[in-house]
C-alpha atoms as a PDB file:
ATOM      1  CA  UNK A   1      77.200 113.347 102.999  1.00  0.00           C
ATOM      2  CA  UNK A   2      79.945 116.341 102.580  1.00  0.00           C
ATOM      3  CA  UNK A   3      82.597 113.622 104.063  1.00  0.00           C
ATOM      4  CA  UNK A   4      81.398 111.006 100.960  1.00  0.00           C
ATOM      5  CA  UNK A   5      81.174 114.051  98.372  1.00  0.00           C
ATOM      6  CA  UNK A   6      84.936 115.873  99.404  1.00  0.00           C
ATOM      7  CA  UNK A   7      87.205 112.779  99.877  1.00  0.00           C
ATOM      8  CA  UNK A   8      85.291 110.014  97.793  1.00  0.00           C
ATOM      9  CA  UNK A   9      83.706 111.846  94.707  1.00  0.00           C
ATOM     10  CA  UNK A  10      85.384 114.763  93.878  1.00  0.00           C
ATOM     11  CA  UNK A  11      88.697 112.818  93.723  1.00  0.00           C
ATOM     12  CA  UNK A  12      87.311 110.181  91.452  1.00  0.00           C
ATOM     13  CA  UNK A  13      85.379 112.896  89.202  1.00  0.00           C
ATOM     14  CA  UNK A  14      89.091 114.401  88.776  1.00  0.00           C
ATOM     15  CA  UNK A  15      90.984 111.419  88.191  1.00  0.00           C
ATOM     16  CA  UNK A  16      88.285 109.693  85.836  1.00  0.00           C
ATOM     17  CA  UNK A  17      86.951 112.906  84.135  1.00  0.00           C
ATOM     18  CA  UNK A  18      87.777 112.162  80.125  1.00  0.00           C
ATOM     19  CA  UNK A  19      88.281 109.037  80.828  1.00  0.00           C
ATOM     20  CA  UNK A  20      85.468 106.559  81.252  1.00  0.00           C
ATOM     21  CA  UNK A  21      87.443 103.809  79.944  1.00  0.00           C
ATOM     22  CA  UNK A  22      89.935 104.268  82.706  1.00  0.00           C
ATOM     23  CA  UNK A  23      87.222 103.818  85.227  1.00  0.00           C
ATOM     24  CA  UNK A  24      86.246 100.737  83.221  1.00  0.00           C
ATOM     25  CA  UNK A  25      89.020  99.317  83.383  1.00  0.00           C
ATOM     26  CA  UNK A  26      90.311  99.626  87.181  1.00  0.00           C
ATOM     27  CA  UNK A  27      86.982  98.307  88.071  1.00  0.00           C
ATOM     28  CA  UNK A  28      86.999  95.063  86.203  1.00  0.00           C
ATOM     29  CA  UNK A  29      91.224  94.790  87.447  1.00  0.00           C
ATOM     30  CA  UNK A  30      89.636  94.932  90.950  1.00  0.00           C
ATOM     31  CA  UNK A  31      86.409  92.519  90.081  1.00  0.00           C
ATOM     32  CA  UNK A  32      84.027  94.903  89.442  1.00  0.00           C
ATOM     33  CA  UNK A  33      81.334  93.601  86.981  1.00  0.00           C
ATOM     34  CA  UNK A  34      80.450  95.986  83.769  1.00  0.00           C
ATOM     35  CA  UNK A  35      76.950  96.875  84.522  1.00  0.00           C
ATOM     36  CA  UNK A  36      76.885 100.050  82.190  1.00  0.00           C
ATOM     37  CA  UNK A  37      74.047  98.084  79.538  1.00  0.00           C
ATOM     38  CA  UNK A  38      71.725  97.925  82.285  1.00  0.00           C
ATOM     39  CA  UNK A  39      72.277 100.884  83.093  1.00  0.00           C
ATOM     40  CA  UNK A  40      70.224 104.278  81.876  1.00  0.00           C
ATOM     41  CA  UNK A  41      72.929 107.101  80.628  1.00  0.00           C
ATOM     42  CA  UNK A  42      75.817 105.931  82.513  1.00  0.00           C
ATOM     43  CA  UNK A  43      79.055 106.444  81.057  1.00  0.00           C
ATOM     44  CA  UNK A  44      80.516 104.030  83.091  1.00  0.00           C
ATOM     45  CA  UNK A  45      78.612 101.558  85.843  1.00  0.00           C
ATOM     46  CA  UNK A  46      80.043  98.904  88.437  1.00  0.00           C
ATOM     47  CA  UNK A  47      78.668  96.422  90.411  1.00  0.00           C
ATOM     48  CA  UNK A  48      80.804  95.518  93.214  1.00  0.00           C
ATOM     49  CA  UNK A  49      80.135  92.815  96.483  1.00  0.00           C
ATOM     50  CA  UNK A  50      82.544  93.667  98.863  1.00  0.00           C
ATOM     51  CA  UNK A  51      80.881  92.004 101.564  1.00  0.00           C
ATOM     52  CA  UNK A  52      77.942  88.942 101.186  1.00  0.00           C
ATOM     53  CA  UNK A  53      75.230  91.855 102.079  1.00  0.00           C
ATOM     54  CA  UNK A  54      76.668  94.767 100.996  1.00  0.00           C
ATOM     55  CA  UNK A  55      76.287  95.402  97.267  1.00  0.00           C
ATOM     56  CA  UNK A  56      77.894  98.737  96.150  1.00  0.00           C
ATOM     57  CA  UNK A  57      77.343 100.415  92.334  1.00  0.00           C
ATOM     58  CA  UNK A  58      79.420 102.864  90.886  1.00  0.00           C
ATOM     59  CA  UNK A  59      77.970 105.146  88.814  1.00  0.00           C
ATOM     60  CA  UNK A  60      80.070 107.499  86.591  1.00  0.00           C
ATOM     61  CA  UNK A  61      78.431 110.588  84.316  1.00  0.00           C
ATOM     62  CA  UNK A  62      81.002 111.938  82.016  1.00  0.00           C
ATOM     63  CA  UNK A  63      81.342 115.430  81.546  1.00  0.00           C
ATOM     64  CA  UNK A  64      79.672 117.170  78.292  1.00  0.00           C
ATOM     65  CA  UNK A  65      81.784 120.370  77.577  1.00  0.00           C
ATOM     66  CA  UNK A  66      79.352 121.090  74.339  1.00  0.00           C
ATOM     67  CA  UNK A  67      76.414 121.096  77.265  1.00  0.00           C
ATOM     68  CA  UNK A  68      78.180 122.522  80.119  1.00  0.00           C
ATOM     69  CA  UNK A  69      77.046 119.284  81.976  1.00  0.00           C
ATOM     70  CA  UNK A  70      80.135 118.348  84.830  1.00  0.00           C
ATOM     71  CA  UNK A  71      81.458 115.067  85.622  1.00  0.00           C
ATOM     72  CA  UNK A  72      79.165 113.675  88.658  1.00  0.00           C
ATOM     73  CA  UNK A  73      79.881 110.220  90.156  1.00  0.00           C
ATOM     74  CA  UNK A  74      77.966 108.329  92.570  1.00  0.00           C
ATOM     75  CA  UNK A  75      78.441 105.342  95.056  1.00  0.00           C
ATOM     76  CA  UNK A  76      75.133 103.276  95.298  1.00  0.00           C
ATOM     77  CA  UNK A  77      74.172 100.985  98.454  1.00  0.00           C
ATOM     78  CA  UNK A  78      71.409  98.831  98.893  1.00  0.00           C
ATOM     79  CA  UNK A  79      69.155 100.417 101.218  1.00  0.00           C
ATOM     80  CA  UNK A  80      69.587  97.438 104.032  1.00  0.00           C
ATOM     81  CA  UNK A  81      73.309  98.786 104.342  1.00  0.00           C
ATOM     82  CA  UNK A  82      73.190 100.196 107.468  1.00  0.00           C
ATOM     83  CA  UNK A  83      71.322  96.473 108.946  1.00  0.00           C
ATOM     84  CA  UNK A  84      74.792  95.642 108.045  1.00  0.00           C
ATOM     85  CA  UNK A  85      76.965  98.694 108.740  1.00  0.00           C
ATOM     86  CA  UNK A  86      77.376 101.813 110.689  1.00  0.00           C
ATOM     87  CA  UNK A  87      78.153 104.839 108.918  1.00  0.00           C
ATOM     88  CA  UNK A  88      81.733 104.913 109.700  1.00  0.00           C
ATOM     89  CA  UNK A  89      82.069 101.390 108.138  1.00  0.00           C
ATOM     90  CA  UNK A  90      80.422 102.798 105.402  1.00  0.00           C
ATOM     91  CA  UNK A  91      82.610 105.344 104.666  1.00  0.00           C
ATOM     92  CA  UNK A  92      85.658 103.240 105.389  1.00  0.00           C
ATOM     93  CA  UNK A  93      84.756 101.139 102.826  1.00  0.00           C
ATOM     94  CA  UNK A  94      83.893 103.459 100.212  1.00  0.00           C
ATOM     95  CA  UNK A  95      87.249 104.761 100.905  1.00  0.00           C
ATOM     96  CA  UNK A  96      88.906 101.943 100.334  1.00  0.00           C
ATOM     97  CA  UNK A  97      87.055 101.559  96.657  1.00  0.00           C
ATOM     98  CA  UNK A  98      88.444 104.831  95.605  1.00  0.00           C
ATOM     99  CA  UNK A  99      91.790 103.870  96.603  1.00  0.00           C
ATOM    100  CA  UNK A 100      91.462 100.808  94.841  1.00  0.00           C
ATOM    101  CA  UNK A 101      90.099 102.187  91.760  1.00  0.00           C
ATOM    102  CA  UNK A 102      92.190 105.534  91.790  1.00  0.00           C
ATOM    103  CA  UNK A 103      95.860 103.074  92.438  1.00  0.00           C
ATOM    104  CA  UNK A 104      96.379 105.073  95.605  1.00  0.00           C
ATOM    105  CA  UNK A 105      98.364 103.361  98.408  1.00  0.00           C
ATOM    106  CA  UNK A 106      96.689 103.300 101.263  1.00  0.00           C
ATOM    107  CA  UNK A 107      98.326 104.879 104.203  1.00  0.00           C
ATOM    108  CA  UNK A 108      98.723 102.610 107.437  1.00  0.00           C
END
């Protein structure tokens, strides 16, 4: 859980913080579909199917200065995920989304 929060979330909370649209926008360039209307008080949500069984939603909270309420961010699985991966897959793969959805190149 630290692993997913320090090198998935945080990164995407500080590139996308400000800027929903951004986030928006690099997830329909990558074939996410816009699933913020079903979605209760999302700024920004993302359906992605990376694999046939594994279904993956990102969900983006803005940050509220007037509040005090931070940016948060979230990566959503289906709960059979792990009939399908281990958690190293897992992560891999959630790694890969933020580099896809941040521009980063990915080291090889």
């Amino acid at each position: 859980m630290k692993s997913m929060i320090d090198s998935i979330e945080k990164p995407m909370i500080q590139k996308f913080k400000g800027k929903p649209h951004e986030l928006a926008k690099a997830g329909a360039r990558i074939g996410g579909r816009d699933i913020t209307e079903e979605t209760e008080s999302a700024d920004v949500a993302l359906h992605f199917q990376p694999l046939p069984r594994v279904p993956v939603r990102v969900i983006f909270w803005d940050e509220t200065k007037e509040d005090g309420i931070d940016a948060a961010i979230k990566l959503l699985f289906d709960e059979t995920i792990t009939e399908h991966l281990d958690i190293e897959s897992i992560m891999f793969l959630s790694e890969r989304l933020k580099q896809l959805l941040c521009e980063e190149v990915a080291e090889i």
